[in-house]
N, C-alpha and C. Protein backbone atom coordinates (compact mmCIF):
# COMPACT_ATOMS: atom_id res chain seq x y z
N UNK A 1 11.65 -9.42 3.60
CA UNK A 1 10.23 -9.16 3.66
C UNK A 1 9.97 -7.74 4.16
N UNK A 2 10.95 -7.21 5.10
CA UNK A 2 10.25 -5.88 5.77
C UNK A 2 10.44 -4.75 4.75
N UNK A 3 11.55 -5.14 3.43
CA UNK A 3 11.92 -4.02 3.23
C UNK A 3 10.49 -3.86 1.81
N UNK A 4 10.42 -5.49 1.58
CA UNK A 4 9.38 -5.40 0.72
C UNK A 4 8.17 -4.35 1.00
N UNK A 5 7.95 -4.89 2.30
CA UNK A 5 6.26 -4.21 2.71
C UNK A 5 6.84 -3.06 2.76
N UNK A 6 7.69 -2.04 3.24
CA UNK A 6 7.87 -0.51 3.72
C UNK A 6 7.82 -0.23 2.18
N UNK A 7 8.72 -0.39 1.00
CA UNK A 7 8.60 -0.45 -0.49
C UNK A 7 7.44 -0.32 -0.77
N UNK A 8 6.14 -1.13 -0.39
CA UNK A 8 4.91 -1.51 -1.23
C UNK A 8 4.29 -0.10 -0.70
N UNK A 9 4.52 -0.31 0.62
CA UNK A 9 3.41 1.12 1.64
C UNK A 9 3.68 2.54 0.75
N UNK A 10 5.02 2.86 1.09
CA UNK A 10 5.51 3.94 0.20
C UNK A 10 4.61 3.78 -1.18
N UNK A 11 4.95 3.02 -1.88
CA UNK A 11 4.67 3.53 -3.34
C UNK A 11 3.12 3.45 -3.45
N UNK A 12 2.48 3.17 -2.59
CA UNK A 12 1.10 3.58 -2.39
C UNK A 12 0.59 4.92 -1.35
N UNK A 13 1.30 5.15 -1.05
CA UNK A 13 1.47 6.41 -0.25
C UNK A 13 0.92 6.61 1.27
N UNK A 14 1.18 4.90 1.86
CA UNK A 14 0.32 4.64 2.90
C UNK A 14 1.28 5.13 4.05
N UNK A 15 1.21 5.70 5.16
CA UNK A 15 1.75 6.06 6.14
C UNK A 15 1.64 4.39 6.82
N UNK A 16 2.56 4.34 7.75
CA UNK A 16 2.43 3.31 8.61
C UNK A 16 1.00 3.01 9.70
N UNK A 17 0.50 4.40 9.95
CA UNK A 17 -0.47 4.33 10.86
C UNK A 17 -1.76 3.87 9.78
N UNK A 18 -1.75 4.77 8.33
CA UNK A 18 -2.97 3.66 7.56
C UNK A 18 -3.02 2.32 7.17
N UNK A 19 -1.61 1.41 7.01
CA UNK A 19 -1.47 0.58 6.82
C UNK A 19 -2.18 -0.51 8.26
N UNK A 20 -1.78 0.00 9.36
CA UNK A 20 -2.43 -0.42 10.73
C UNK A 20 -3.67 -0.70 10.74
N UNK A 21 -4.30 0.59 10.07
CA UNK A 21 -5.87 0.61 9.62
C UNK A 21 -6.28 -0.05 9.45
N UNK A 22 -5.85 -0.03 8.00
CA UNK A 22 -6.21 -1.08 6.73
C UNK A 22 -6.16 -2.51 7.56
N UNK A 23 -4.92 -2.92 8.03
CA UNK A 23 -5.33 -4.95 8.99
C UNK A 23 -5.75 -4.72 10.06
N UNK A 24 -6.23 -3.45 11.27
CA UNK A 24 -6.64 -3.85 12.23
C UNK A 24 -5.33 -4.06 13.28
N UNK A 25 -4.33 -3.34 13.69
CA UNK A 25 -3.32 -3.86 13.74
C UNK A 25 -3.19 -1.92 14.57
N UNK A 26 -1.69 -2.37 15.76
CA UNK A 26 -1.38 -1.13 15.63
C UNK A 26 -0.03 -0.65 15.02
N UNK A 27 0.10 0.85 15.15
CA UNK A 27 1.10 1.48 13.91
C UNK A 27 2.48 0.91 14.63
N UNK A 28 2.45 0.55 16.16
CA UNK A 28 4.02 0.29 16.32
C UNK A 28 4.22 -1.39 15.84
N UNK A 29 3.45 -1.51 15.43
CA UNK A 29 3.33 -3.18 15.41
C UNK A 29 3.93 -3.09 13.98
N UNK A 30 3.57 -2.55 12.87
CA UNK A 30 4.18 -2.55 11.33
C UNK A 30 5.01 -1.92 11.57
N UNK A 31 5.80 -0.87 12.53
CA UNK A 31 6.68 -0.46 12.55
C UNK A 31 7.65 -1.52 12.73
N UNK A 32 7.40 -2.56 13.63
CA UNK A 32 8.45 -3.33 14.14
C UNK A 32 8.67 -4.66 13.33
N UNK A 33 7.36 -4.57 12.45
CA UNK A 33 8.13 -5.84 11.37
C UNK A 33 8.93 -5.31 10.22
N UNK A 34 8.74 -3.71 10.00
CA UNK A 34 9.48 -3.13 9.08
C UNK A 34 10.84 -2.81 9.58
N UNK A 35 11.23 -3.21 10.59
CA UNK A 35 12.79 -2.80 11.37
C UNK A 35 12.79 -3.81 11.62
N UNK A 36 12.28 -5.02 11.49
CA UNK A 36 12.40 -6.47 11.47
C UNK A 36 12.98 -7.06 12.98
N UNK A 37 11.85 -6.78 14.01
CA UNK A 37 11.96 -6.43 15.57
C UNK A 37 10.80 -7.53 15.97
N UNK A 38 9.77 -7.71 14.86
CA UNK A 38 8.84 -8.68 15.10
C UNK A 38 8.45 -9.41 13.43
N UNK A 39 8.03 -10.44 13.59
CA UNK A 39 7.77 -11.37 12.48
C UNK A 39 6.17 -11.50 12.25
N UNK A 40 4.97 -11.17 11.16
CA UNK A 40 4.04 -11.52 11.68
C UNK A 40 3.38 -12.82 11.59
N UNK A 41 2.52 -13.18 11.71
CA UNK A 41 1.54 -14.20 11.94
C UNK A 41 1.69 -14.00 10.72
N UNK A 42 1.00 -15.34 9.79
CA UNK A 42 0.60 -15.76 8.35
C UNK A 42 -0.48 -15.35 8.28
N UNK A 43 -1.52 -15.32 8.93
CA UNK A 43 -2.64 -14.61 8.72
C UNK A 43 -2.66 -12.93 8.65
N UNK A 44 -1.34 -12.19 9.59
CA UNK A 44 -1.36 -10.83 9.42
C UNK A 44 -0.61 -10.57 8.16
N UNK A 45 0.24 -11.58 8.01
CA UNK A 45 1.00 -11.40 6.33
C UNK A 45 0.02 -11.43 5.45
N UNK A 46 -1.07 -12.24 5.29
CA UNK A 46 -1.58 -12.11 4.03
C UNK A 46 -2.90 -10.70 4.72
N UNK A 47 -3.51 -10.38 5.54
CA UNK A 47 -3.93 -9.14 5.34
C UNK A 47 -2.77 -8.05 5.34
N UNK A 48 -1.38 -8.09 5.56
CA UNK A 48 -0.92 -6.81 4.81
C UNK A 48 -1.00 -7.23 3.48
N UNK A 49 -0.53 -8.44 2.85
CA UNK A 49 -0.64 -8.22 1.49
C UNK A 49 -2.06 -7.90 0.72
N UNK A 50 -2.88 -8.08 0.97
CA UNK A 50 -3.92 -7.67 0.32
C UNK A 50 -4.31 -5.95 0.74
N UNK A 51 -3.83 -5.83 1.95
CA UNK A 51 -3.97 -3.79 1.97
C UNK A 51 -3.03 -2.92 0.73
N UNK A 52 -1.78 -4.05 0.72
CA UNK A 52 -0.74 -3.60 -0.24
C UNK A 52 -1.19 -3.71 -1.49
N UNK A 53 -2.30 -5.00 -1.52
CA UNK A 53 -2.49 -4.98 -3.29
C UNK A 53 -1.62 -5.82 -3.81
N UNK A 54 -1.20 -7.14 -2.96
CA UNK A 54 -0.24 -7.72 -3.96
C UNK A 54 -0.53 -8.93 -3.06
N UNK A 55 0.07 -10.31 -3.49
CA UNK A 55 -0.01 -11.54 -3.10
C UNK A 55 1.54 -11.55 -2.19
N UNK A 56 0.88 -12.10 -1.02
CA UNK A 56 2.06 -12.69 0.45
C UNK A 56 3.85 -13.09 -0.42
N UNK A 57 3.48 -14.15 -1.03
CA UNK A 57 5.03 -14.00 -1.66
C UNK A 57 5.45 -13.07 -2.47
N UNK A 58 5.07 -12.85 -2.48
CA UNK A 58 5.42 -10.93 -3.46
C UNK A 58 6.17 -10.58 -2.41
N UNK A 59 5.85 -10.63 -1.03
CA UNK A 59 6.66 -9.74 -0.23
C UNK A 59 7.50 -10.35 0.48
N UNK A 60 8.30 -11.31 -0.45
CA UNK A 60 9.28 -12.58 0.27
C UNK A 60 9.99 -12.29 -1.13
N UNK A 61 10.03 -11.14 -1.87
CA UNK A 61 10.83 -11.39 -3.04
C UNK A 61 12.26 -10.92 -2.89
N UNK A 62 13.08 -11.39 -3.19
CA UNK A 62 14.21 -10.59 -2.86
C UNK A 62 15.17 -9.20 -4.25
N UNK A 63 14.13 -8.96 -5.28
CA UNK A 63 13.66 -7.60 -5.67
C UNK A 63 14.46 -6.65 -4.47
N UNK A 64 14.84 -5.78 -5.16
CA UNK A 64 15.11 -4.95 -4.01
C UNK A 64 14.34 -3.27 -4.57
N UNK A 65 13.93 -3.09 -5.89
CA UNK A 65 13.40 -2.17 -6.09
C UNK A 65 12.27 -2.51 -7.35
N UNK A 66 10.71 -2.04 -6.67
CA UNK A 66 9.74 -2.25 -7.41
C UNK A 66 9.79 -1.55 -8.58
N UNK A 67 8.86 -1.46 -9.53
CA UNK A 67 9.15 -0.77 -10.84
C UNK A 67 8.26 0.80 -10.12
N UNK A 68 7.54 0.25 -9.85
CA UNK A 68 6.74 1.62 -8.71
C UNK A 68 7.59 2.30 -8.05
N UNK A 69 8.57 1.60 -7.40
CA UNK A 69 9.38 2.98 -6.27
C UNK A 69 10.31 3.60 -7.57
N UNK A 70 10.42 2.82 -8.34
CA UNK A 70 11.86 3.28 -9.26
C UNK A 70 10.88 4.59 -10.32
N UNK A 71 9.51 4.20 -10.17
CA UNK A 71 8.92 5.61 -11.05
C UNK A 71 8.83 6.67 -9.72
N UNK A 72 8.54 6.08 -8.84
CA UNK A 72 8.36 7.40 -7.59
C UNK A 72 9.50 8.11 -7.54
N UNK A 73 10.59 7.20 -7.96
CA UNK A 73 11.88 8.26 -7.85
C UNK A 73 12.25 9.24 -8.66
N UNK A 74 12.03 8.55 -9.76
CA UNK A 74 12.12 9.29 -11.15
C UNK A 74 10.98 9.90 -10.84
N UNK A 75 9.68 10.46 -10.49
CA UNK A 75 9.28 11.33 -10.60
C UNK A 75 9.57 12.42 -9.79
N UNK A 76 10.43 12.22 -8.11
CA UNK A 76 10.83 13.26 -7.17
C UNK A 76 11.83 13.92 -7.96
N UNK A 77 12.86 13.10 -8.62
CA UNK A 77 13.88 13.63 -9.06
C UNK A 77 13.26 14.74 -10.24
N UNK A 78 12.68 14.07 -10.79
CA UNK A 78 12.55 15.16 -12.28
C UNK A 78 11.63 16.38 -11.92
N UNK A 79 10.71 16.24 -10.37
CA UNK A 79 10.03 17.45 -10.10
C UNK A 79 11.17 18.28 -9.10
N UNK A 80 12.09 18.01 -8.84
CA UNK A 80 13.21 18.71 -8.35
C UNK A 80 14.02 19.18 -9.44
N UNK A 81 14.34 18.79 -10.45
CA UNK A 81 14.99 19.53 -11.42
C UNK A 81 14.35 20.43 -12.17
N UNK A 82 12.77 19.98 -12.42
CA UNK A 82 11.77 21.46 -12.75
C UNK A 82 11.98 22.50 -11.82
N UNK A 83 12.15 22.46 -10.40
CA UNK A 83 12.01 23.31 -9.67
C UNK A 83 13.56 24.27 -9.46
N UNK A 84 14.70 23.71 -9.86
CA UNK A 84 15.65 24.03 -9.60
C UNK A 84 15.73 24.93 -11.26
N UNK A 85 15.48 24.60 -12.41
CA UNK A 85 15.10 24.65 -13.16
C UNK A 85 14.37 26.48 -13.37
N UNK A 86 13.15 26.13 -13.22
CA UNK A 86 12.38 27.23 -13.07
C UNK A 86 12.54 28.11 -12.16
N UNK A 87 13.38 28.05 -10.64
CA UNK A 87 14.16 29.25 -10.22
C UNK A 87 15.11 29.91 -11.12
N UNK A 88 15.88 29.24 -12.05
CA UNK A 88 17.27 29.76 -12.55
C UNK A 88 16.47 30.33 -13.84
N UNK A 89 15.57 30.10 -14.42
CA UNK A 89 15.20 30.44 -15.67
C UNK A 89 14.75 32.00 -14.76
N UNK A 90 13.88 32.13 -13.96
CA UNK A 90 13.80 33.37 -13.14
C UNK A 90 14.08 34.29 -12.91
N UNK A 91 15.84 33.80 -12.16
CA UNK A 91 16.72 34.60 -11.63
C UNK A 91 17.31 35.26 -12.84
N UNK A 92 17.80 34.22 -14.37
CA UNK A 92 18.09 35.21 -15.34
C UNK A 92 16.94 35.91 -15.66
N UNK A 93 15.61 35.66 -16.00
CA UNK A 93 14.82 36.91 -16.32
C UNK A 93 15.02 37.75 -15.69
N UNK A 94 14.97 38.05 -14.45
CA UNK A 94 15.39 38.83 -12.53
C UNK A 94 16.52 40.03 -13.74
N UNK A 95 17.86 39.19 -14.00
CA UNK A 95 18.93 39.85 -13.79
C UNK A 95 19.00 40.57 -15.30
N UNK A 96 18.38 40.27 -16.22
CA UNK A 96 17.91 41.32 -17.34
C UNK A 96 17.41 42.49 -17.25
N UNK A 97 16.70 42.53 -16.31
CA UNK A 97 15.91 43.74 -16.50
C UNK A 97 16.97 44.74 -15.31
């Protein structure tokens, strides 16, 4: 479950302290069910799931990668290879002249 919710937060781009927000809750408190240090209440499970946007067993899935984090990745990766990319295209223009 913890790794679910830290998964869901991420790919919505929620910091831990907005997620707190969002249930009313404080930030060391989702910290500690995401390091799985505390368990929450059924009632705080289903308000994280609805901050997350998804239904309580959703985050009992044992999934280990959403289709969301797997595009978040693929998109860090491919804006790191533009960037590595567009230095080197550069450096040869650079070394032409």
């Amino acid at each position: 479950m913890a790794i679910n919710i830290k998964e869901r937060r991420h790919s919505l781009g929620f910091s831990q302290v907005k997620l707190a927000e969002l249930v009313n809750t404080a930030p060391t408190y989702i910290a500690m069910i995401e390091l799985e240090k505390r368990s929450p209440s059924f009632e705080m499970l289903e308000r994280i799931a609805e901050a997350l946007n998804t239904d309580p067993p959703d985050l009992f899935s044992k999934k280990t990668h959403s289709v969301e984090i797997i595009k978040a990745f693929h998109k860090s990766v491919l804006a790191g290879f533009d960037e590595v990319l567009e230095s080197r295209i550069k450096e040869f223009k650079d070394s032409r002249y």
